[in-house]
N, C-alpha and C. Protein backbone atom coordinates (compact mmCIF):
# COMPACT_ATOMS: atom_id res chain seq x y z
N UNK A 1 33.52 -34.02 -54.94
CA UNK A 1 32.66 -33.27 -54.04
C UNK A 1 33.12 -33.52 -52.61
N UNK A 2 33.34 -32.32 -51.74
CA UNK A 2 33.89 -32.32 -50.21
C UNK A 2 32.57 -33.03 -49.72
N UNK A 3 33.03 -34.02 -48.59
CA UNK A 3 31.99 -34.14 -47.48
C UNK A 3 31.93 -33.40 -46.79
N UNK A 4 30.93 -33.24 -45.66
CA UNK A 4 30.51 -32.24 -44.51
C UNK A 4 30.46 -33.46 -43.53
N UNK A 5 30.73 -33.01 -42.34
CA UNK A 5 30.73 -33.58 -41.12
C UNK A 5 29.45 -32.98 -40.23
N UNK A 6 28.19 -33.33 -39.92
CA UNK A 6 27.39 -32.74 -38.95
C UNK A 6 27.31 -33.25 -37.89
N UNK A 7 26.77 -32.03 -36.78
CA UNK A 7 26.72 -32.90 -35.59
C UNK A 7 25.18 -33.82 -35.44
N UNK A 8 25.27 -34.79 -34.19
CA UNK A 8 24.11 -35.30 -34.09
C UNK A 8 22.98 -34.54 -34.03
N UNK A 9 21.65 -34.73 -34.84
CA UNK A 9 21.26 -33.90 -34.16
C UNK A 9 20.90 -32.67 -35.33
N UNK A 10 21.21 -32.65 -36.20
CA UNK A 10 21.59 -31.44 -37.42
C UNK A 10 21.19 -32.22 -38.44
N UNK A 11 20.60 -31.42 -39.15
CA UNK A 11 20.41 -31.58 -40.76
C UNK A 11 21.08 -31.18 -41.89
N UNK A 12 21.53 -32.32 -42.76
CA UNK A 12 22.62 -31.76 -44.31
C UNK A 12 21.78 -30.51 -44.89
N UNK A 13 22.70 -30.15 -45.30
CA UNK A 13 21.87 -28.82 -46.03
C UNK A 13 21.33 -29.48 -47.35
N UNK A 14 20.48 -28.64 -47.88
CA UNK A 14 19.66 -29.57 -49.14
C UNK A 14 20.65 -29.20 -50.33
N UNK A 15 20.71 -30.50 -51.10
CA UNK A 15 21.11 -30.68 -52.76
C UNK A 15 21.54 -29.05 -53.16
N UNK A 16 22.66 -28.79 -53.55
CA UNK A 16 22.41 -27.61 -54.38
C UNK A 16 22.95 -26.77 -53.31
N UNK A 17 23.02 -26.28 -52.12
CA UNK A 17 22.82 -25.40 -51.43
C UNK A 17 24.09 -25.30 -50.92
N UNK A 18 25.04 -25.93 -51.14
CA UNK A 18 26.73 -25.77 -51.10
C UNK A 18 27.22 -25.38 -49.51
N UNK A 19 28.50 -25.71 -49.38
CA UNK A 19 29.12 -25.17 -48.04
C UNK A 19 29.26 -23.36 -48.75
N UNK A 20 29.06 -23.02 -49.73
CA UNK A 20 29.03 -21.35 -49.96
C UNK A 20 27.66 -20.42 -49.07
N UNK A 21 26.68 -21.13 -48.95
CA UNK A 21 25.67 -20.61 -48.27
C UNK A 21 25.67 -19.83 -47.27
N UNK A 22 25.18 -18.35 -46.99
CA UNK A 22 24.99 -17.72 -46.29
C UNK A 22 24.10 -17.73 -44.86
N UNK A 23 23.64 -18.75 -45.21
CA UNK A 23 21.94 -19.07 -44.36
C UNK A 23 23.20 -19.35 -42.93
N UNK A 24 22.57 -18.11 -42.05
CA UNK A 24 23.08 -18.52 -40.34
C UNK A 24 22.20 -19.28 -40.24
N UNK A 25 21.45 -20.24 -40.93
CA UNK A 25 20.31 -21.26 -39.77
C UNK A 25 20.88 -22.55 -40.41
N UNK A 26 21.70 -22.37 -41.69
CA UNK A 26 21.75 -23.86 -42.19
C UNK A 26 22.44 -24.69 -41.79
N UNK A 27 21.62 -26.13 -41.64
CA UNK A 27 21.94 -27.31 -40.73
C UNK A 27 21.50 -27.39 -39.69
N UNK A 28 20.75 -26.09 -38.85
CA UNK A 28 20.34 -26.26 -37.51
C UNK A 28 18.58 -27.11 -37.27
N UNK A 29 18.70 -27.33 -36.49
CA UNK A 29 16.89 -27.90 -36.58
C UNK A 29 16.41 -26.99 -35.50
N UNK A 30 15.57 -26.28 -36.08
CA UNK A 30 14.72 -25.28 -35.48
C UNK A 30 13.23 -25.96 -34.74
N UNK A 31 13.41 -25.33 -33.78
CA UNK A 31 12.30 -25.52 -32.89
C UNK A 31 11.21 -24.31 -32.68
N UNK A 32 10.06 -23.99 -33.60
CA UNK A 32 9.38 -22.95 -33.43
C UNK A 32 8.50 -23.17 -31.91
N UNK A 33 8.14 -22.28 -31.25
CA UNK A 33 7.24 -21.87 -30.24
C UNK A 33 6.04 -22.74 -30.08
N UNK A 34 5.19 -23.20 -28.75
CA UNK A 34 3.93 -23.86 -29.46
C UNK A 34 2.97 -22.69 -30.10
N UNK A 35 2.39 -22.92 -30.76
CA UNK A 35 1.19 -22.20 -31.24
C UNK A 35 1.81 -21.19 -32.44
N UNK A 36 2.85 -21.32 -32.56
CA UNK A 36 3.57 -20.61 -33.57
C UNK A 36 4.22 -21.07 -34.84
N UNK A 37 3.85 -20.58 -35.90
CA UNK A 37 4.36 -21.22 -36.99
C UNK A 37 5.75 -21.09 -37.00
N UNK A 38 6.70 -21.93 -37.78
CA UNK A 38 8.13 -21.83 -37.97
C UNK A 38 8.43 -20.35 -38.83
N UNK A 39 9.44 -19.98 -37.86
CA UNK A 39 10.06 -18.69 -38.49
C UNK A 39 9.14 -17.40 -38.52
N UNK A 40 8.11 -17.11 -37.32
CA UNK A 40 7.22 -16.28 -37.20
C UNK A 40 7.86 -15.24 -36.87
N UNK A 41 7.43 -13.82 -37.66
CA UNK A 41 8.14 -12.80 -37.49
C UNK A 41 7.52 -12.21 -35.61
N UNK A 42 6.40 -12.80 -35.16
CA UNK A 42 6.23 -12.49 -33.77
C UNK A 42 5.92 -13.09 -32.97
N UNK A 43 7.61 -14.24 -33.18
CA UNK A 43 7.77 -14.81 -32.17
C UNK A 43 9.28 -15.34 -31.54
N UNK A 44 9.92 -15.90 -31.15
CA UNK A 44 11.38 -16.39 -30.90
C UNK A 44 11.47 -17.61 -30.77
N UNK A 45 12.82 -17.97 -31.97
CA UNK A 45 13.06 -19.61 -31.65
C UNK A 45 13.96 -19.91 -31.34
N UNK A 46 14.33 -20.98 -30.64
CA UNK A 46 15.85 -21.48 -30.41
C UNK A 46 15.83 -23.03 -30.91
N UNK A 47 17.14 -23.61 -31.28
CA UNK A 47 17.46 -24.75 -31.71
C UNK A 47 17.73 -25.88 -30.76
N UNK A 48 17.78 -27.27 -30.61
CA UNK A 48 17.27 -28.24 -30.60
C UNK A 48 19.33 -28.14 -29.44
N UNK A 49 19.94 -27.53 -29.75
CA UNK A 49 21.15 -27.65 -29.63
C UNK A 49 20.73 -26.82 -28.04
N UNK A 50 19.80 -25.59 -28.18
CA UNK A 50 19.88 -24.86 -27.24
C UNK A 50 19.14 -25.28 -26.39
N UNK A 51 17.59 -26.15 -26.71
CA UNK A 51 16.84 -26.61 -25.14
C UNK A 51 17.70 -27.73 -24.85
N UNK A 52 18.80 -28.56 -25.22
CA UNK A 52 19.06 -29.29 -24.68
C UNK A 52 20.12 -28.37 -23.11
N UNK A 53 21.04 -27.54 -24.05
CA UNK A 53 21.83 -27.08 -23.05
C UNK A 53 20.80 -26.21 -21.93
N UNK A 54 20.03 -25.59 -22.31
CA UNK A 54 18.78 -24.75 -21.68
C UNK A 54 18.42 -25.41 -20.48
N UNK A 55 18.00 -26.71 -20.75
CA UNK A 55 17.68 -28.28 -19.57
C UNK A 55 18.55 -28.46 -18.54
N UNK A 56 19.72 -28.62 -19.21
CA UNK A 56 20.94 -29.30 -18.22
C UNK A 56 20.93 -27.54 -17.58
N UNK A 57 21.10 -26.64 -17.52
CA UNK A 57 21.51 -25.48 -17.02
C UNK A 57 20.54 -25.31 -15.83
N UNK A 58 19.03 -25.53 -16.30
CA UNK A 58 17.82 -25.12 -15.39
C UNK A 58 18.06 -26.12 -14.27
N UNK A 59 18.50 -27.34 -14.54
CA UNK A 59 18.42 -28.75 -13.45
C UNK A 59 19.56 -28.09 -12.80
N UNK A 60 20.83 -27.75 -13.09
CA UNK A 60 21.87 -27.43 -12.35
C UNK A 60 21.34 -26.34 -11.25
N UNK A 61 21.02 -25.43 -12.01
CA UNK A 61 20.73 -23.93 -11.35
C UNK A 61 19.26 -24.57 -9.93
N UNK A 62 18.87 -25.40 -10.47
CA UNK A 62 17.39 -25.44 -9.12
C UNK A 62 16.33 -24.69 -9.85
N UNK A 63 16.01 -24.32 -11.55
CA UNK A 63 15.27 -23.79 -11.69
C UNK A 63 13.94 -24.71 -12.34
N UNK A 64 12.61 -24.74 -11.80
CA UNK A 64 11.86 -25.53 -11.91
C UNK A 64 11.23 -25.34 -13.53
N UNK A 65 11.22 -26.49 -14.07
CA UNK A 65 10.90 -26.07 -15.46
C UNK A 65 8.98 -26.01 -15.56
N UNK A 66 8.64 -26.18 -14.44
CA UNK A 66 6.96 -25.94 -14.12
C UNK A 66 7.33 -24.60 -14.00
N UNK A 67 7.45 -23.47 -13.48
CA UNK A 67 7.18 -22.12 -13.46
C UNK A 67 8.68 -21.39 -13.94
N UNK A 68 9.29 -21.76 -13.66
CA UNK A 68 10.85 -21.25 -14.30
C UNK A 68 11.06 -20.99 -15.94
N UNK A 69 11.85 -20.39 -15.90
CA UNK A 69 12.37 -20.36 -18.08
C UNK A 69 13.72 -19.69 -17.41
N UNK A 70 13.79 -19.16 -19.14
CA UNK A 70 14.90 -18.81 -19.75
C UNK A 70 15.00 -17.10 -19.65
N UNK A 71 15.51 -16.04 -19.49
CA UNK A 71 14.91 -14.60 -20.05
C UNK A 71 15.32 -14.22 -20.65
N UNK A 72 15.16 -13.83 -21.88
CA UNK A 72 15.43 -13.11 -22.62
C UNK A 72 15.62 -11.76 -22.98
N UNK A 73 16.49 -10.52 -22.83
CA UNK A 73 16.62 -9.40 -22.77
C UNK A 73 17.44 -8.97 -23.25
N UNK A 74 17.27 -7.46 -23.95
CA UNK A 74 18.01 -6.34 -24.63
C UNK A 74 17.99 -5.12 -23.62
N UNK A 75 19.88 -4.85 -23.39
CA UNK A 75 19.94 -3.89 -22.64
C UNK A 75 21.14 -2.48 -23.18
N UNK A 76 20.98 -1.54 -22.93
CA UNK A 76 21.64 -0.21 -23.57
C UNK A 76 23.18 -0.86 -23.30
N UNK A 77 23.87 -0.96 -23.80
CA UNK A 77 25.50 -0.55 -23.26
C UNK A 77 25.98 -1.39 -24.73
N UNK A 78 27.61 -1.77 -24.16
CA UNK A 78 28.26 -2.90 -25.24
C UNK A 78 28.64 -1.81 -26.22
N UNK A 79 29.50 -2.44 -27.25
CA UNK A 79 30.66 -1.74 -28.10
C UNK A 79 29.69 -1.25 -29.21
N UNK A 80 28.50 -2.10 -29.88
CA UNK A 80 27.85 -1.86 -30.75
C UNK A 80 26.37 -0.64 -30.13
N UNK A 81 25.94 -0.68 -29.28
CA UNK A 81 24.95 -0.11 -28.52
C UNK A 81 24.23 -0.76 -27.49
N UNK A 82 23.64 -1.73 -28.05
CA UNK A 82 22.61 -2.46 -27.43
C UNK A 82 23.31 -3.84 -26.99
N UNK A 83 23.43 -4.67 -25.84
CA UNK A 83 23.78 -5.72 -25.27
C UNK A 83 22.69 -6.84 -25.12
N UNK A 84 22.54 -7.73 -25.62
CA UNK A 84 21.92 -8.99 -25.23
C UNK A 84 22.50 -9.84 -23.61
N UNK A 85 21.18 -10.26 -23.25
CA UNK A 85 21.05 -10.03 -21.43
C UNK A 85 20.27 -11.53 -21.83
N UNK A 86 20.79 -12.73 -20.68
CA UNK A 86 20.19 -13.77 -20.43
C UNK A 86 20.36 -14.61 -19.32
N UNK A 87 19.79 -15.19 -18.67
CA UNK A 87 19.37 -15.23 -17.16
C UNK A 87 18.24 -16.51 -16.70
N UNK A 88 18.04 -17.02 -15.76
CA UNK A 88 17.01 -17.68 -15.32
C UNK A 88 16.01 -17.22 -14.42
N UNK A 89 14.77 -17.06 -14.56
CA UNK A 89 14.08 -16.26 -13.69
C UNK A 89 13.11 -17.62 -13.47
N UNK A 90 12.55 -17.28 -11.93
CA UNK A 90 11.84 -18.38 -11.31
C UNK A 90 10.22 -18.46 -11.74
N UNK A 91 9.95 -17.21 -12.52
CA UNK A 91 8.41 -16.96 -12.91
C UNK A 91 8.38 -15.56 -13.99
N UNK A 92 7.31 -15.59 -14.85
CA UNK A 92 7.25 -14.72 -15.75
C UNK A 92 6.53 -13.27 -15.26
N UNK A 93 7.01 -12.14 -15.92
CA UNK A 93 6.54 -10.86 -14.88
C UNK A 93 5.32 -10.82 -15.89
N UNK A 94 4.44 -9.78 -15.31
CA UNK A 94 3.22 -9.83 -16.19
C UNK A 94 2.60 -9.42 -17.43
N UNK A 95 3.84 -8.05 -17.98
CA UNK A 95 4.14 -7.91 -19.12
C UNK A 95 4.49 -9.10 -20.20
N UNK A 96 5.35 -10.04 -19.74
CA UNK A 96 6.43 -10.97 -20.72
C UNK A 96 5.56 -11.43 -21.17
N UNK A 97 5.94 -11.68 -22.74
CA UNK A 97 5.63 -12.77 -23.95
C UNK A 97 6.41 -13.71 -23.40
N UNK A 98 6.00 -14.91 -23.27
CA UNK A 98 6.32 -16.37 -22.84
C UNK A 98 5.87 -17.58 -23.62
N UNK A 99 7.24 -17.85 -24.01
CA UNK A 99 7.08 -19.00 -25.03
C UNK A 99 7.78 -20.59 -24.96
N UNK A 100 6.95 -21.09 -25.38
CA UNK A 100 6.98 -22.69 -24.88
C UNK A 100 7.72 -23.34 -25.87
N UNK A 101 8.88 -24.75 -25.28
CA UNK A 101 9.41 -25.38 -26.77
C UNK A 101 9.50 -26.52 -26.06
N UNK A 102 10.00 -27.44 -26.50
CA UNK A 102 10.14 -29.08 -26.89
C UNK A 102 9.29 -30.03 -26.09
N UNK A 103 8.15 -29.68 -25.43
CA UNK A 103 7.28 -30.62 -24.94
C UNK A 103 7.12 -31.91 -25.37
N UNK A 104 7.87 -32.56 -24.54
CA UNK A 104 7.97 -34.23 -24.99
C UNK A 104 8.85 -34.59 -25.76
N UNK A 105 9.73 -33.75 -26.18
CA UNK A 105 11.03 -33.92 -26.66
C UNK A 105 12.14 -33.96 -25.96
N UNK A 106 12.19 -35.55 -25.99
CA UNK A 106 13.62 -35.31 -25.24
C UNK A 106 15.15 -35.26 -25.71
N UNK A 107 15.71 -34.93 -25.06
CA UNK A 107 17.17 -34.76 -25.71
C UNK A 107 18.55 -35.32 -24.82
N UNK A 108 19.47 -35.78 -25.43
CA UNK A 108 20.32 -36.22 -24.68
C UNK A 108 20.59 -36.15 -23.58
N UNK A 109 20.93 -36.86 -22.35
CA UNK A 109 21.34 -36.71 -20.98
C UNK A 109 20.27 -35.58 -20.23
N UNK A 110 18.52 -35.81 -20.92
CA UNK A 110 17.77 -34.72 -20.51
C UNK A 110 17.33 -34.89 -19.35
N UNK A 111 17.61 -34.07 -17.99
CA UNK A 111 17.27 -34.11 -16.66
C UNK A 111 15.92 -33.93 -16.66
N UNK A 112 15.46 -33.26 -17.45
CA UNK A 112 13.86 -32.98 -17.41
C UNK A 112 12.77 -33.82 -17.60
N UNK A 113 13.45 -35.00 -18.38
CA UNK A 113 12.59 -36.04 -19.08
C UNK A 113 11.68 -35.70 -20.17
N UNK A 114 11.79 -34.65 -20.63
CA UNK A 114 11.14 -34.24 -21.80
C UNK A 114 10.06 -33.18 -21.68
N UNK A 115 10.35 -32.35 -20.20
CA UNK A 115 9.47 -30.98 -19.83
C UNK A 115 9.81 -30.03 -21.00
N UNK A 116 8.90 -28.95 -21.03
CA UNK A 116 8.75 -27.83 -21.94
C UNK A 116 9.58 -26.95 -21.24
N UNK A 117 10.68 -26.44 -22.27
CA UNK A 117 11.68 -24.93 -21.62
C UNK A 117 10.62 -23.84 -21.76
N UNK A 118 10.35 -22.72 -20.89
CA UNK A 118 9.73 -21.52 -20.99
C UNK A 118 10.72 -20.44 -21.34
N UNK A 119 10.41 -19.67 -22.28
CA UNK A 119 11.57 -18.27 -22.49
C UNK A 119 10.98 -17.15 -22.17
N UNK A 120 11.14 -16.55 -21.36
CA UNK A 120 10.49 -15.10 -21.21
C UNK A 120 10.77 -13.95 -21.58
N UNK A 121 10.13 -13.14 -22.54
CA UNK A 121 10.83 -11.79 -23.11
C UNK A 121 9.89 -10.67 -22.81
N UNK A 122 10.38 -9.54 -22.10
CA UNK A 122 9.90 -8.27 -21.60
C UNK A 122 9.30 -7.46 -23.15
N UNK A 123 8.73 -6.57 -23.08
CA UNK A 123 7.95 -6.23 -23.98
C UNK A 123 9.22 -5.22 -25.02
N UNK A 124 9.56 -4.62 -24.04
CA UNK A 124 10.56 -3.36 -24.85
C UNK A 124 11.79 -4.46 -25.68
N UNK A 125 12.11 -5.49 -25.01
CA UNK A 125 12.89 -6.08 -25.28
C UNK A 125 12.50 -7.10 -27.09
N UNK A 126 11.31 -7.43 -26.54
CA UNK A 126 10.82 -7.75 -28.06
C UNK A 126 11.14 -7.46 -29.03
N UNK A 127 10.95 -5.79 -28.71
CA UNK A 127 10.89 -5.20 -30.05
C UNK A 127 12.35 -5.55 -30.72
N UNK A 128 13.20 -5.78 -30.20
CA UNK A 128 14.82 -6.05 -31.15
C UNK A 128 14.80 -7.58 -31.21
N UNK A 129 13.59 -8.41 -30.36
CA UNK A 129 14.24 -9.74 -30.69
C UNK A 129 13.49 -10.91 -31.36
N UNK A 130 12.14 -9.80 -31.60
CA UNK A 130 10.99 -10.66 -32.73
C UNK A 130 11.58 -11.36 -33.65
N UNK A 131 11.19 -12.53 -34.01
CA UNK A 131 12.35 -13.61 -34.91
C UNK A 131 13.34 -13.82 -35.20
N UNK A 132 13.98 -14.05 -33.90
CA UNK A 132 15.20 -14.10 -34.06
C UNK A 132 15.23 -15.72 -33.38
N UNK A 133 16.62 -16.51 -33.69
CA UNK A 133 16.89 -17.84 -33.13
C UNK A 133 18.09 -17.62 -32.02
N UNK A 134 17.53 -18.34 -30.89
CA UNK A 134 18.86 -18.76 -30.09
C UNK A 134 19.56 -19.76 -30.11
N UNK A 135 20.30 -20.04 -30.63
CA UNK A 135 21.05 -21.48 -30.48
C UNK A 135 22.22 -21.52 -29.25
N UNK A 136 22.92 -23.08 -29.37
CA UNK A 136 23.97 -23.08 -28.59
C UNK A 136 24.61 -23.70 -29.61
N UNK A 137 26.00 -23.49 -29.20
CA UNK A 137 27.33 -23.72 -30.26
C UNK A 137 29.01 -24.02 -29.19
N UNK A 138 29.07 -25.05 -29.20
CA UNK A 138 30.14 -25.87 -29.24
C UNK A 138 31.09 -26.58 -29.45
N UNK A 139 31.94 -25.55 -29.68
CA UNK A 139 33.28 -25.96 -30.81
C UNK A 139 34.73 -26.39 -29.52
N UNK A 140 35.99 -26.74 -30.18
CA UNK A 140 37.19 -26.49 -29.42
C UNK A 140 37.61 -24.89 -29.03
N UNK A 141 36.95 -24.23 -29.98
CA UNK A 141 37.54 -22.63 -29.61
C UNK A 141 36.39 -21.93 -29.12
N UNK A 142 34.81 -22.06 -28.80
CA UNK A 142 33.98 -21.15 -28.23
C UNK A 142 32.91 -22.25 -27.68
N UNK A 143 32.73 -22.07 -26.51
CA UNK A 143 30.86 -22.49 -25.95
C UNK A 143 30.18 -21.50 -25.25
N UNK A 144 28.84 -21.25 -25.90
CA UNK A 144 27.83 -20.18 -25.53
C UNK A 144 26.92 -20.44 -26.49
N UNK A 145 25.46 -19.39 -25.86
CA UNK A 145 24.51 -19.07 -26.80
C UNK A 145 25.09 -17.89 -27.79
N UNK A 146 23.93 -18.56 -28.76
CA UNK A 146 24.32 -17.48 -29.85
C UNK A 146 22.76 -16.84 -30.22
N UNK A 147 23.08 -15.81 -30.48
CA UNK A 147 21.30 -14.98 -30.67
C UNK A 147 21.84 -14.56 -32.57
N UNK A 148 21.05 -15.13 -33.10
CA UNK A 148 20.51 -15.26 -34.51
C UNK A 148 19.33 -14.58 -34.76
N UNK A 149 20.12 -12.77 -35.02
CA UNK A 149 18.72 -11.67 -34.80
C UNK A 149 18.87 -10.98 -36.33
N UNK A 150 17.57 -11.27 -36.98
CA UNK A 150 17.71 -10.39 -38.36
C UNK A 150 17.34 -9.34 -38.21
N UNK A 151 17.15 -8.78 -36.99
CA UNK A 151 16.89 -6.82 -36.47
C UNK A 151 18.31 -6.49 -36.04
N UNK A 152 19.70 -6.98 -36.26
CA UNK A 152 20.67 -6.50 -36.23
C UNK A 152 21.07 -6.32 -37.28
N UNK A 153 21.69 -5.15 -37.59
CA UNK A 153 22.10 -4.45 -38.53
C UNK A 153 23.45 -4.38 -38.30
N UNK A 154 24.45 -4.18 -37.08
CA UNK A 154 25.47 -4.47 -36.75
C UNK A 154 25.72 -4.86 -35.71
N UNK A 155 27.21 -6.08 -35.78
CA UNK A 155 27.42 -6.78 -34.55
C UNK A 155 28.83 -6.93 -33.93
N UNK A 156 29.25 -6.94 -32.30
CA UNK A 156 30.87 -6.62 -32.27
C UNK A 156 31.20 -8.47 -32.29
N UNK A 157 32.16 -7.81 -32.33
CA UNK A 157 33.24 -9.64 -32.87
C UNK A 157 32.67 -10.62 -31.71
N UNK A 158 32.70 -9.99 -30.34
CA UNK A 158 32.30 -11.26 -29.11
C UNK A 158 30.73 -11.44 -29.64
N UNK A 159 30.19 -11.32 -30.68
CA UNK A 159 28.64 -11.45 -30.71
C UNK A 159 27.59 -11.03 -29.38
N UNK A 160 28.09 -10.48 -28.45
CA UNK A 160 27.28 -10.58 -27.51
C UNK A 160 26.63 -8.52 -27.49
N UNK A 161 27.07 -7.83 -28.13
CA UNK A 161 26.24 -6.75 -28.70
C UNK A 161 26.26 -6.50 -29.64
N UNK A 162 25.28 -5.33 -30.28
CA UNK A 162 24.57 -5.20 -31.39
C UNK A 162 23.99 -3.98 -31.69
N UNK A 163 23.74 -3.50 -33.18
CA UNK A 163 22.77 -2.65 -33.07
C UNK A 163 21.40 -2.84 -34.26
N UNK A 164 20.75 -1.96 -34.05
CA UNK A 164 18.89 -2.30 -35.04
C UNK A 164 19.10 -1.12 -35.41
């Protein structure tokens, strides 16, 4: 039987469930929303990989994790149709669904000391990105977020558009 190598931080996949597995989430540790159950079809999660990088980005940028987040957005263009759009905004507009993660969780080299990341998603934008996961991913050949959307139906090779 092959070993697997995980990173810190990650979970073996369970007994049985082979390096053949399809699951884009397997091994990741998911961080659902507060007030939201894990894997809620109306809501957005990102991984344990992503508030850490999420943290270090907001401290760099000057963005205050008391009124500041993450934004989350779907915009027309890109090879597939639709482009995924992400950004730091200093406050949530009054439309946005705004969602809270790792309160009191801290994570490596965390500037925040264990503040809550805010994500903000515009309403139209929702609609393509209701349960979907953001992670971050860091290899020798790619670093970026990755959007883990089961409302895509197709996606171009840079992952960064899509269509529903």
């Amino acid at each position: 039987m092959a070993s697997t190598l995980l990173q810190p931080g990650t979970n073996a996949p369970k007994p049985g469930a082979g390096l053949e597995s399809k699951d884009p989430l397997a091994g990741m540790v998911l961080l659902p929303a507060e007030g939201f159950a894990p894997r809620a079809k109306n809501a957005v999660e990102i991984t344990k990989n992503a508030l850490k990088r999420i943290r270090v980005a907001m401290a760099k940028e000057g963005v205050s994790p008391d009124d500041g987040g993450l934004r989350l957005g779907v915009q027309g263009g890109g090879c597939s149709g639709l482009s995924y759009n992400i950004r730091f905004d200093t406050k949530p507009r009054e439309r946005d669904r705004v969602f809270v993660f790792g309160e009191g969780l801290e994570t490596p080299n965390d500037p925040s000391g264990g503040k809550a990341v805010k994500v903000f998603v515009d309403p139209k934008s929702f609609l393509y990105l209701a349960g979907m996961v953001l992670d971050f991913e860091e290899t020798l050949m790619r670093q970026g977020f990755n959007f883990i959307n089961p409302n895509s139906t197709k996606s171009c090779g840079c992952g960064s558009s899509f269509s529903a």
